[in-house]
Every structure is written in C-alpha cells, then in structure tokens.
N, C-alpha and C. Protein backbone atom coordinates (compact mmCIF):
# COMPACT_ATOMS: atom_id res chain seq x y z
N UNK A 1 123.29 71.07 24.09
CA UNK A 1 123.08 71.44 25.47
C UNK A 1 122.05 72.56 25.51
N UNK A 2 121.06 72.56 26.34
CA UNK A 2 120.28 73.24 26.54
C UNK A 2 120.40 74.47 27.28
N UNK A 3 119.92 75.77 26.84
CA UNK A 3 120.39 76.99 27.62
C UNK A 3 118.83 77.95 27.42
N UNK A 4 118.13 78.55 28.25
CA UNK A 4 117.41 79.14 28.82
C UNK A 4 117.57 80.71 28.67
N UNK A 5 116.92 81.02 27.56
CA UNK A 5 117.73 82.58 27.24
C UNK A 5 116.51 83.46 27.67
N UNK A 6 116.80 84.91 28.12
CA UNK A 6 116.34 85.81 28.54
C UNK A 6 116.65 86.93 27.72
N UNK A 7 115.29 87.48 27.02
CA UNK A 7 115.51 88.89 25.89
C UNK A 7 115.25 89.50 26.39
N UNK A 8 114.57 90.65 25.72
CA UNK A 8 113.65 92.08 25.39
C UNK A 8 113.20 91.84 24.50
N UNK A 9 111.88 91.52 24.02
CA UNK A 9 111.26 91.69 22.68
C UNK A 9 110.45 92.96 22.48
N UNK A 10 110.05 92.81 21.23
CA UNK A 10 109.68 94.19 20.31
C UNK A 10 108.84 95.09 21.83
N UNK A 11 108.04 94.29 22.23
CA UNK A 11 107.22 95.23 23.38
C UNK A 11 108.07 95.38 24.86
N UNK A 12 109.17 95.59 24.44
CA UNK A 12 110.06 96.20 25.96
C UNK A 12 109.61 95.43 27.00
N UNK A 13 109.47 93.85 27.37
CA UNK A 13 109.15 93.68 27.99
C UNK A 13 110.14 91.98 27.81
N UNK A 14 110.59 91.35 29.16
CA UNK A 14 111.35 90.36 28.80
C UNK A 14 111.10 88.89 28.44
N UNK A 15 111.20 87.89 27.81
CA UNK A 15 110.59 86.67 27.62
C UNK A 15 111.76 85.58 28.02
N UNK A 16 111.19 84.23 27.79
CA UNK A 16 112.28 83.24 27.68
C UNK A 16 112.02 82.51 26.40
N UNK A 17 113.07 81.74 25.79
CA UNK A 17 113.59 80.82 25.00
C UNK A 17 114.13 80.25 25.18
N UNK A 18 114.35 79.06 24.73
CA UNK A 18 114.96 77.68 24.66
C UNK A 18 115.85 77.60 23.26
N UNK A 19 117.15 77.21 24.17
CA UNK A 19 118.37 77.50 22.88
C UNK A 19 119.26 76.13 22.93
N UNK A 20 119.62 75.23 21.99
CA UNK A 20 120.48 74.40 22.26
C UNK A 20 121.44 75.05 21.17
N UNK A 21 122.51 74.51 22.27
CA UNK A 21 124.43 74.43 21.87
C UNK A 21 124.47 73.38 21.57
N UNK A 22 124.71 72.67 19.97
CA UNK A 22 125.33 71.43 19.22
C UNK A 22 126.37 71.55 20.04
N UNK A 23 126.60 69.80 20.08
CA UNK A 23 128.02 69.34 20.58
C UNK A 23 128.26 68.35 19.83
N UNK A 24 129.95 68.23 19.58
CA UNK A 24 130.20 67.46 18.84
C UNK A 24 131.34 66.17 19.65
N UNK A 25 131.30 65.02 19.09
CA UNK A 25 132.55 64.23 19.62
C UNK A 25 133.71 65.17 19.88
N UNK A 26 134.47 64.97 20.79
CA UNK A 26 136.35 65.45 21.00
C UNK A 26 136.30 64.36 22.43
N UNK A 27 137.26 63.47 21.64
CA UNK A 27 138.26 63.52 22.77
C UNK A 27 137.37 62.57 24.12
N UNK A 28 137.16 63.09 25.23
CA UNK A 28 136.57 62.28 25.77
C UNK A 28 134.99 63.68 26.00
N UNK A 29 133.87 62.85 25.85
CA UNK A 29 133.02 63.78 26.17
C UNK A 29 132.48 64.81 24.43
N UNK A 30 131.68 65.22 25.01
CA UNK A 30 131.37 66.45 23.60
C UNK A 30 131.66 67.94 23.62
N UNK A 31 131.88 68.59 23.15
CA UNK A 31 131.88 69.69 23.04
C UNK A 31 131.16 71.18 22.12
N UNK A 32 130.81 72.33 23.00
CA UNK A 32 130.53 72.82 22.03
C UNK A 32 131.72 74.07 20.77
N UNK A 33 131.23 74.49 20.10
CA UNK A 33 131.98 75.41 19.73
C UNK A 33 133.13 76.34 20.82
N UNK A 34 133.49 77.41 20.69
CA UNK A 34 134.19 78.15 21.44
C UNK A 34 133.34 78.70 21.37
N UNK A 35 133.20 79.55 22.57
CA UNK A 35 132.00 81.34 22.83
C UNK A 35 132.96 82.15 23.15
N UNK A 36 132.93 83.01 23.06
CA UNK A 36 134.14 84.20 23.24
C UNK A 36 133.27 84.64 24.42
N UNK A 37 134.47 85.62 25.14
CA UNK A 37 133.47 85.54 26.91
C UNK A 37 134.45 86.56 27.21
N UNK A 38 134.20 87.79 28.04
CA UNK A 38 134.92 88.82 28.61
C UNK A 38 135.43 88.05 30.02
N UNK A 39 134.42 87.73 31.09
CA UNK A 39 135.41 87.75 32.45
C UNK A 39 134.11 86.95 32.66
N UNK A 40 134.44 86.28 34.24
CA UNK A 40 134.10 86.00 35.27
C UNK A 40 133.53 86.53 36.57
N UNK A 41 132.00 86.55 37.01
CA UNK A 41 132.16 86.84 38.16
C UNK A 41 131.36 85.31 39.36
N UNK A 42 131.83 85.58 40.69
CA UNK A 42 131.35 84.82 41.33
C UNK A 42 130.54 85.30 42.17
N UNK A 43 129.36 84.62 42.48
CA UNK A 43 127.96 85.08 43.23
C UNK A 43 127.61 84.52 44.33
N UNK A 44 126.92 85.28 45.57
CA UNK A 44 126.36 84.18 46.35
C UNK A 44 124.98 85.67 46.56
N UNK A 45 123.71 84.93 46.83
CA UNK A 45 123.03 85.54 46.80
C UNK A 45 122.29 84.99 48.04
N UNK A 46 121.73 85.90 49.02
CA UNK A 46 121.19 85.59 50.22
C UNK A 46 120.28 84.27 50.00
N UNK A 47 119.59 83.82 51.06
CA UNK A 47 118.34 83.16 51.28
C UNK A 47 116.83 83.77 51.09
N UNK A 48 117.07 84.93 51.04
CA UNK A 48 115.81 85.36 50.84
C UNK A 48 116.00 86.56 49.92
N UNK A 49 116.23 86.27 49.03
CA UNK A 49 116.68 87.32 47.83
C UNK A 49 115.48 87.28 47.33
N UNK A 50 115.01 88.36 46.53
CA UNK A 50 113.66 88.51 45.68
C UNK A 50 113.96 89.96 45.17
N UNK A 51 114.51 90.04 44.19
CA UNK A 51 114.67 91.47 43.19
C UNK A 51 113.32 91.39 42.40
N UNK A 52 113.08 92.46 42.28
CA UNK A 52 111.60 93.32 41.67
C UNK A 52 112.02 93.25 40.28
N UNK A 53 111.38 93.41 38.83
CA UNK A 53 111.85 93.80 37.90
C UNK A 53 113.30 94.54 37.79
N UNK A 54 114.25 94.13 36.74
CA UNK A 54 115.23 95.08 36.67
C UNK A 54 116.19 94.02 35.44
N UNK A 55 116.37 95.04 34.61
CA UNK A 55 117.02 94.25 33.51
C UNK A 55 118.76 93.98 33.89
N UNK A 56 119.12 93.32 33.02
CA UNK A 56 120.39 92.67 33.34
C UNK A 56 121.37 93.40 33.20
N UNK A 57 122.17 93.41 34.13
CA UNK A 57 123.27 94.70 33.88
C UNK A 57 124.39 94.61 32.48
N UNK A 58 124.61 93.28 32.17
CA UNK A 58 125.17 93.42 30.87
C UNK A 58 124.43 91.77 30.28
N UNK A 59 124.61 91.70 28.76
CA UNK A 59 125.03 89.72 28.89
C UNK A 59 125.87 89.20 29.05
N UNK A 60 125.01 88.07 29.76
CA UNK A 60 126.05 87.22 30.34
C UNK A 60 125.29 85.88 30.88
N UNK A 61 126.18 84.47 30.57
CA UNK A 61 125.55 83.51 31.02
C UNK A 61 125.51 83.44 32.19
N UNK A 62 124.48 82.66 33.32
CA UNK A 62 124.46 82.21 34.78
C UNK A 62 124.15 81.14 34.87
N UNK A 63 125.04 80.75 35.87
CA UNK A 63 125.39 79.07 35.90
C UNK A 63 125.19 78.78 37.07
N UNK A 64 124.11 78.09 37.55
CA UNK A 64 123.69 77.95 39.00
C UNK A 64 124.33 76.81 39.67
N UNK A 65 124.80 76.69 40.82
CA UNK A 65 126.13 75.81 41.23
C UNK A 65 124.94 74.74 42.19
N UNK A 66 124.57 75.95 43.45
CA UNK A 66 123.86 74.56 44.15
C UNK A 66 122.60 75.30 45.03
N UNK A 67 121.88 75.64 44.03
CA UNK A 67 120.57 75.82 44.56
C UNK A 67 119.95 76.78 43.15
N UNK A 68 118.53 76.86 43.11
CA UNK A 68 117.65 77.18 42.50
C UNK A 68 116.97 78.60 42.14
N UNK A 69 117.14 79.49 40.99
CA UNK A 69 116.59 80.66 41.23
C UNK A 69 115.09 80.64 40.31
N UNK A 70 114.12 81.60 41.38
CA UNK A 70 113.05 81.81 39.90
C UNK A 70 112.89 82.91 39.57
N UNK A 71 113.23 82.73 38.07
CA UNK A 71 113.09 83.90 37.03
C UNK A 71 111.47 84.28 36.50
N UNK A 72 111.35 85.48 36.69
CA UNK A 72 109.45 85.96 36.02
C UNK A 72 109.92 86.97 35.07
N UNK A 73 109.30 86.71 34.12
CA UNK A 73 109.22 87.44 32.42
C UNK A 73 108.26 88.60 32.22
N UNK A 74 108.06 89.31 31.74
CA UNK A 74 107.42 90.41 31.99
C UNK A 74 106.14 90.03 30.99
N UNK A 75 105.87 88.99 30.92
CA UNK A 75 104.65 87.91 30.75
C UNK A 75 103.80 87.20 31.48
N UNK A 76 104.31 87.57 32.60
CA UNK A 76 104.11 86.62 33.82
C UNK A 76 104.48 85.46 33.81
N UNK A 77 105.10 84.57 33.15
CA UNK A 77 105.76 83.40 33.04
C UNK A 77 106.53 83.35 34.06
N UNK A 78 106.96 82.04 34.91
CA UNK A 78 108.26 82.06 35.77
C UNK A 78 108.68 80.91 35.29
N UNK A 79 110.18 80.86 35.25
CA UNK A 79 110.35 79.72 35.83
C UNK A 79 111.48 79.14 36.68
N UNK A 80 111.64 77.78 37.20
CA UNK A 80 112.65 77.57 38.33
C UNK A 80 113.83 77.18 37.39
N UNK A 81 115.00 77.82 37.75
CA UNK A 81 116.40 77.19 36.88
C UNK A 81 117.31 76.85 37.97
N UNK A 82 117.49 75.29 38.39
CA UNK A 82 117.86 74.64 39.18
C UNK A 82 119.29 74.19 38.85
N UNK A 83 120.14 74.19 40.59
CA UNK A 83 121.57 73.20 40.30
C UNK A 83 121.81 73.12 38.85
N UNK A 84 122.71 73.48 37.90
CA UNK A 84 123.42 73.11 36.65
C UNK A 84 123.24 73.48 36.10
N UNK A 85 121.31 74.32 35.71
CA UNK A 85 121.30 74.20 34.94
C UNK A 85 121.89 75.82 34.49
N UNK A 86 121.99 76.48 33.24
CA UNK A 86 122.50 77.50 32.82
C UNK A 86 121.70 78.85 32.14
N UNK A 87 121.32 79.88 32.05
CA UNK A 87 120.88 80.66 31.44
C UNK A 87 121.47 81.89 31.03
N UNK A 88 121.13 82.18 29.81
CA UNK A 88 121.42 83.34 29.17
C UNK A 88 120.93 84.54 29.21
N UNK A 89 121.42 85.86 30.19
CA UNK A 89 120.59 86.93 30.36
C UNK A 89 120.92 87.93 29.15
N UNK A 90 120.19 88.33 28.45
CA UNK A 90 120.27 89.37 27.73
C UNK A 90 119.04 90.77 27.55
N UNK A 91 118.73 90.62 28.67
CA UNK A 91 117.63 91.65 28.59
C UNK A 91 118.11 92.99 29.16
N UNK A 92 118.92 93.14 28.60
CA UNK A 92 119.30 94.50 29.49
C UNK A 92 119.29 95.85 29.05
N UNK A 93 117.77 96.17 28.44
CA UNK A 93 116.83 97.17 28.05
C UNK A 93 115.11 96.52 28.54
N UNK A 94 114.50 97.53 28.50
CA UNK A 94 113.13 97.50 29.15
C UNK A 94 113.07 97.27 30.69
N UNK A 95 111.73 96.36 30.82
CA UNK A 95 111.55 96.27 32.22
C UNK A 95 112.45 95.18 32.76
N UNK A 96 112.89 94.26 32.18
CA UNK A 96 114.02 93.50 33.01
C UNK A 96 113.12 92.65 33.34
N UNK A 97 113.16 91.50 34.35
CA UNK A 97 112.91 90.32 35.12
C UNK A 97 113.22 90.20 36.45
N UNK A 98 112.28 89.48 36.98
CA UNK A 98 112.30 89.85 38.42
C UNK A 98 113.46 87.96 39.13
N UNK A 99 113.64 87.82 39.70
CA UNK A 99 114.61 87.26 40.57
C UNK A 99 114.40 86.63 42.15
N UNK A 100 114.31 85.40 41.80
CA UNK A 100 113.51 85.17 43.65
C UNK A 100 114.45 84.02 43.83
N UNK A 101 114.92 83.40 45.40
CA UNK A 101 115.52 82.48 45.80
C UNK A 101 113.69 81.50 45.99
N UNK A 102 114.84 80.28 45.81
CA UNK A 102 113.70 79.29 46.18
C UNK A 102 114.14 78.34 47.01
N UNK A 103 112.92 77.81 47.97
CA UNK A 103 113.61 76.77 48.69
C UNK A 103 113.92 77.48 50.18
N UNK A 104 113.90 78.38 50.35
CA UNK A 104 115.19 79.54 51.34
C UNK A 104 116.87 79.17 51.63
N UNK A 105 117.34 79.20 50.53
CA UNK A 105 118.45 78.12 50.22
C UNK A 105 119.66 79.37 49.73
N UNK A 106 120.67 79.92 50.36
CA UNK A 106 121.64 80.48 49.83
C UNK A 106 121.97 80.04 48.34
N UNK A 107 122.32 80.58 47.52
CA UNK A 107 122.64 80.12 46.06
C UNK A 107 124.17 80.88 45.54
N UNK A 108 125.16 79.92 44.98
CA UNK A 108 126.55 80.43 44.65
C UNK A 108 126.11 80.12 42.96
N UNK A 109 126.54 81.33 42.11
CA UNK A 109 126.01 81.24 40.98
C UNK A 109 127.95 81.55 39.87
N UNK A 110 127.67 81.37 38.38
CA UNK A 110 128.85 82.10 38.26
C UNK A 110 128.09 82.52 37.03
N UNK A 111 128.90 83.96 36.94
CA UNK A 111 128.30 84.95 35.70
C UNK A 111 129.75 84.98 34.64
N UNK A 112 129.17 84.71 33.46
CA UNK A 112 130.11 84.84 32.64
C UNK A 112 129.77 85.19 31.48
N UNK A 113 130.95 86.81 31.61
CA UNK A 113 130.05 87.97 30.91
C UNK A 113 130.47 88.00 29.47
N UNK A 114 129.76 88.61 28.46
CA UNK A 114 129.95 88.41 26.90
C UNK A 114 130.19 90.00 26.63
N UNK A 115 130.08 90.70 27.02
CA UNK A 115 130.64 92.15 27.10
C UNK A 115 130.99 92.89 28.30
C-alpha cells in the first residue's frame, strides 16, 4: 500500500517520498504488519483553508475521508492527496509545509498519531 511521507531533510526544509506497506494474504483481504499508534484525532477543515508553512505538530498518519488536500514542500513541489488516499507527516522540525483545500470542498480527515 502506498503512503506519501512528509520529512525534514538535512537542509531544514520539508520533502515528499513514496513509501509502500507490504501486505500479505490473511483471511479475507491483505494485510499489513501492525504499526503501533498513540490515539486518534478527527478533523474537519474549512473550505477555504490554506495554512502558510508550518511543520507538523507531532507524527502522525492523515487519512483523507472525502475531499482533497494540497500539500507544498519547501521545494516547491505540491501535491494533491485525494479521498483515501493516506500520508505520513513527519516534519515536525524546520520550515514545515504549507496546506491548502482544493476544490472549495470542506474536508473530514483522521490523524493517527505515532507519538
């Protein structure tokens, strides 16, 4: 399974990567390993949300339910992470990543934190 990770690299500044989670047969469907995970939070973020740079308050995966956010890298890279799909924030030193709604579309997200 594909997951969309968000660092800090050596130049304090944030990037993306592309990470797959092996899954294996169980049962009905595949699975991956276990991830150990502190808590849950649930999100709804306006229609016209657009945060400026700002790194991630802890890690933690975000799991976009039903609408689209775009993420910009302190590369200038963006990109759109739509309905399902999932990303991994871990930049939470340097300048952080900036945060925009797309679409003008309310977005319910869920954060699920690793510390």
């Amino acid at each position: 399974m594909k997951v969309t990770r968000i660092y800090t690299g050596a130049d304090g500044k944030s990037h993306f990567e592309e990470m797959q989670y092996d899954l294996r047969r169980s049962g009905v469907g595949m699975l991956s390993e276990s991830i150990p995970v502190k808590g849950m939070i649930l999100r709804e973020t306006p229609a016209d949300y657009d945060l400026d740079f700002h790194p991630a308050p802890r890690c933690q995966f975000v799991i976009n339910l039903d609408a689209a956010v775009e993420i910009e890298v302190g590369d200038g890279s963006k990109r759109v992470l739509g309905p399902g799909e999932i990303f991994l924030a871990e930049d939470t030193t340097g300048q952080g990543h900036i945060s925009r709604a797309v679409d003008g579309k309310v977005r319910h997200s869920i954060f699920v934190t690793l510390e």
